[in-house]
C-alpha atoms as a PDB file:
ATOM      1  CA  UNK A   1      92.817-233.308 -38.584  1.00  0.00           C
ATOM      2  CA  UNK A   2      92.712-232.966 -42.783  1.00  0.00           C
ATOM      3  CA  UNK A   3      89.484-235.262 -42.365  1.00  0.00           C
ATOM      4  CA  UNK A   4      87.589-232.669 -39.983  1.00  0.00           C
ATOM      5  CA  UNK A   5      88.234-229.878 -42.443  1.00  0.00           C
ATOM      6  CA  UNK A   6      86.890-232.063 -45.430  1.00  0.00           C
ATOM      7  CA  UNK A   7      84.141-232.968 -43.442  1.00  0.00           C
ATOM      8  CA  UNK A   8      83.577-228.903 -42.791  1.00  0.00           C
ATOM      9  CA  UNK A   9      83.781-227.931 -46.401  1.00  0.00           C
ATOM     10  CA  UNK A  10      81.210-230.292 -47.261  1.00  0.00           C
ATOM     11  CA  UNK A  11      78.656-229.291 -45.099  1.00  0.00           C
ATOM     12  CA  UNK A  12      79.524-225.612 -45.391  1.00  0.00           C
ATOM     13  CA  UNK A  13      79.168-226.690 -49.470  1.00  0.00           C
ATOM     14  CA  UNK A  14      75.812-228.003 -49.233  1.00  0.00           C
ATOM     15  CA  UNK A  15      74.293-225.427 -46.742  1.00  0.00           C
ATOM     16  CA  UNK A  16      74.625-223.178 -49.232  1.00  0.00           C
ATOM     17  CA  UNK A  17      73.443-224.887 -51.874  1.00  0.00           C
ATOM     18  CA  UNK A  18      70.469-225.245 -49.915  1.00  0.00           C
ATOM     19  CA  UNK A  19      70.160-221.662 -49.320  1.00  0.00           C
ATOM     20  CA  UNK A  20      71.164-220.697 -53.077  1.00  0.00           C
ATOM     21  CA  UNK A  21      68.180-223.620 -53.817  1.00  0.00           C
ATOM     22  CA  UNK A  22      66.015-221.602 -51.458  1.00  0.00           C
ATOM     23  CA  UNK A  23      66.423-218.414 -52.897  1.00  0.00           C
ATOM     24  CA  UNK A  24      66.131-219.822 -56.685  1.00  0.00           C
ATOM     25  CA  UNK A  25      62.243-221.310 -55.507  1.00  0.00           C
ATOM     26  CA  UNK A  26      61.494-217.891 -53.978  1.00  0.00           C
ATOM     27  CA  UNK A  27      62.525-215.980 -56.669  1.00  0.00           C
ATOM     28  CA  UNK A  28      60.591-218.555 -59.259  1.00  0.00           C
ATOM     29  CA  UNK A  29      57.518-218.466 -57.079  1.00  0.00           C
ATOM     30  CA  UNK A  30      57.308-214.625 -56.765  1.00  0.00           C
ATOM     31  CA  UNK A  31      57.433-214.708 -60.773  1.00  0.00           C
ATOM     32  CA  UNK A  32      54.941-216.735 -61.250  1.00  0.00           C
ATOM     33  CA  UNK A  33      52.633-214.923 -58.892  1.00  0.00           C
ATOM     34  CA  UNK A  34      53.570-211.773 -61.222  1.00  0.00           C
ATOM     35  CA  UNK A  35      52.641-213.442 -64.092  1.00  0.00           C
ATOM     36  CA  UNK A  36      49.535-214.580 -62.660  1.00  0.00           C
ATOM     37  CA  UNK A  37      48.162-211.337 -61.575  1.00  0.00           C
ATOM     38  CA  UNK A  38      49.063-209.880 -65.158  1.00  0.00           C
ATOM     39  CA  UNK A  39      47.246-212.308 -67.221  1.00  0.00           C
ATOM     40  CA  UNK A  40      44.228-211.847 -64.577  1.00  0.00           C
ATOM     41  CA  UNK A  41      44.573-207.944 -64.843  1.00  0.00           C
ATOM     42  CA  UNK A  42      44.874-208.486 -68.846  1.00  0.00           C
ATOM     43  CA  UNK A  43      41.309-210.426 -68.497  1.00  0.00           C
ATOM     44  CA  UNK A  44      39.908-208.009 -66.476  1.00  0.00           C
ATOM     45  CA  UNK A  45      40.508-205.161 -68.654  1.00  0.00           C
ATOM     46  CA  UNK A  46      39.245-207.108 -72.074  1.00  0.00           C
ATOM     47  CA  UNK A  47      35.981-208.122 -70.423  1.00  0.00           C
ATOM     48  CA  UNK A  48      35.614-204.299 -69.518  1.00  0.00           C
ATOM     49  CA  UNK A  49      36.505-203.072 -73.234  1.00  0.00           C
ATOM     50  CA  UNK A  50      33.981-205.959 -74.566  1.00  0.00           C
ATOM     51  CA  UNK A  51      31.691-204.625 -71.930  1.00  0.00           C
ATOM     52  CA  UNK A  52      31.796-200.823 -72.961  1.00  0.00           C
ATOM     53  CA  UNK A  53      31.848-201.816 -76.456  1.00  0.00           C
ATOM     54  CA  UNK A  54      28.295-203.852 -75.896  1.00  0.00           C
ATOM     55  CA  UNK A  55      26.925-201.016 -74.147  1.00  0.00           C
ATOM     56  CA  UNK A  56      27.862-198.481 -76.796  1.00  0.00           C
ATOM     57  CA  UNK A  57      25.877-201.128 -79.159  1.00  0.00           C
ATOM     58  CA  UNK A  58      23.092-201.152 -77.537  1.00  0.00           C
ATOM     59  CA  UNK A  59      23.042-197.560 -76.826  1.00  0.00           C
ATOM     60  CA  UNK A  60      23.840-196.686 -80.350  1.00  0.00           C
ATOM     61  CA  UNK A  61      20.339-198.907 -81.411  1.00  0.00           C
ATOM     62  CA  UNK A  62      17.866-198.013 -79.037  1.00  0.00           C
ATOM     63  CA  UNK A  63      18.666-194.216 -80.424  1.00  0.00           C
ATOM     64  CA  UNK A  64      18.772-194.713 -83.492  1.00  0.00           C
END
Protein backbone atom coordinates (compact mmCIF):
# COMPACT_ATOMS: atom_id res chain seq x y z
CA UNK A 1 0.00 0.00 0.00
CA UNK A 2 3.37 2.41 0.78
CA UNK A 3 3.81 2.15 -3.17
CA UNK A 4 0.22 3.72 -3.98
CA UNK A 5 0.94 6.63 -1.68
CA UNK A 6 4.44 7.24 -3.38
CA UNK A 7 2.89 6.94 -6.52
CA UNK A 8 0.16 9.78 -5.18
CA UNK A 9 2.74 12.19 -3.93
CA UNK A 10 4.38 12.21 -7.13
CA UNK A 11 1.72 13.08 -9.22
CA UNK A 12 0.17 15.42 -6.67
CA UNK A 13 4.14 16.88 -6.81
CA UNK A 14 4.21 17.47 -10.37
CA UNK A 15 0.59 18.79 -10.88
CA UNK A 16 1.57 21.49 -9.10
CA UNK A 17 4.55 22.18 -10.49
CA UNK A 18 2.72 22.40 -13.56
CA UNK A 19 0.32 24.79 -12.22
CA UNK A 20 3.12 26.88 -10.27
CA UNK A 21 4.90 26.64 -14.11
CA UNK A 22 1.60 27.95 -15.41
CA UNK A 23 1.22 30.74 -13.30
CA UNK A 24 5.12 31.79 -13.59
CA UNK A 25 4.42 32.04 -17.85
CA UNK A 26 1.26 34.07 -17.13
CA UNK A 27 2.68 36.28 -14.88
CA UNK A 28 5.97 36.71 -17.34
CA UNK A 29 3.71 37.17 -20.32
CA UNK A 30 1.43 39.85 -18.72
CA UNK A 31 4.88 41.75 -17.98
CA UNK A 32 6.03 41.77 -21.02
CA UNK A 33 2.82 43.00 -22.55
CA UNK A 34 3.27 45.96 -19.85
CA UNK A 35 6.45 46.67 -20.96
CA UNK A 36 5.45 46.66 -24.43
CA UNK A 37 2.69 49.09 -24.25
CA UNK A 38 5.08 51.50 -22.18
CA UNK A 39 7.86 51.70 -24.56
CA UNK A 40 5.02 52.17 -27.39
CA UNK A 41 3.27 54.91 -25.19
CA UNK A 42 6.97 56.40 -24.51
CA UNK A 43 7.25 56.59 -28.57
CA UNK A 44 4.12 57.98 -28.97
CA UNK A 45 4.56 60.80 -26.73
CA UNK A 46 8.31 61.77 -28.18
CA UNK A 47 7.04 61.81 -31.75
CA UNK A 48 4.25 64.25 -30.40
CA UNK A 49 6.87 66.56 -28.43
CA UNK A 50 9.19 66.42 -31.76
CA UNK A 51 5.99 67.16 -33.54
CA UNK A 52 4.91 70.33 -31.47
CA UNK A 53 8.39 71.36 -31.31
CA UNK A 54 8.54 71.37 -35.44
CA UNK A 55 5.42 73.18 -35.57
CA UNK A 56 6.47 75.86 -33.11
CA UNK A 57 9.60 76.14 -35.69
CA UNK A 58 7.90 76.67 -38.37
CA UNK A 59 5.43 78.89 -36.83
CA UNK A 60 8.06 80.90 -35.13
CA UNK A 61 9.69 81.57 -39.03
CA UNK A 62 6.91 82.22 -41.14
CA UNK A 63 6.22 85.22 -38.41
CA UNK A 64 9.09 86.37 -38.04
Amino acid sequence: MGWIKDIYDVVTDLISRAARHKKRARIKQKHAEEIAKLEQNSGEEIARVNQKRRNWVMDWKRWR
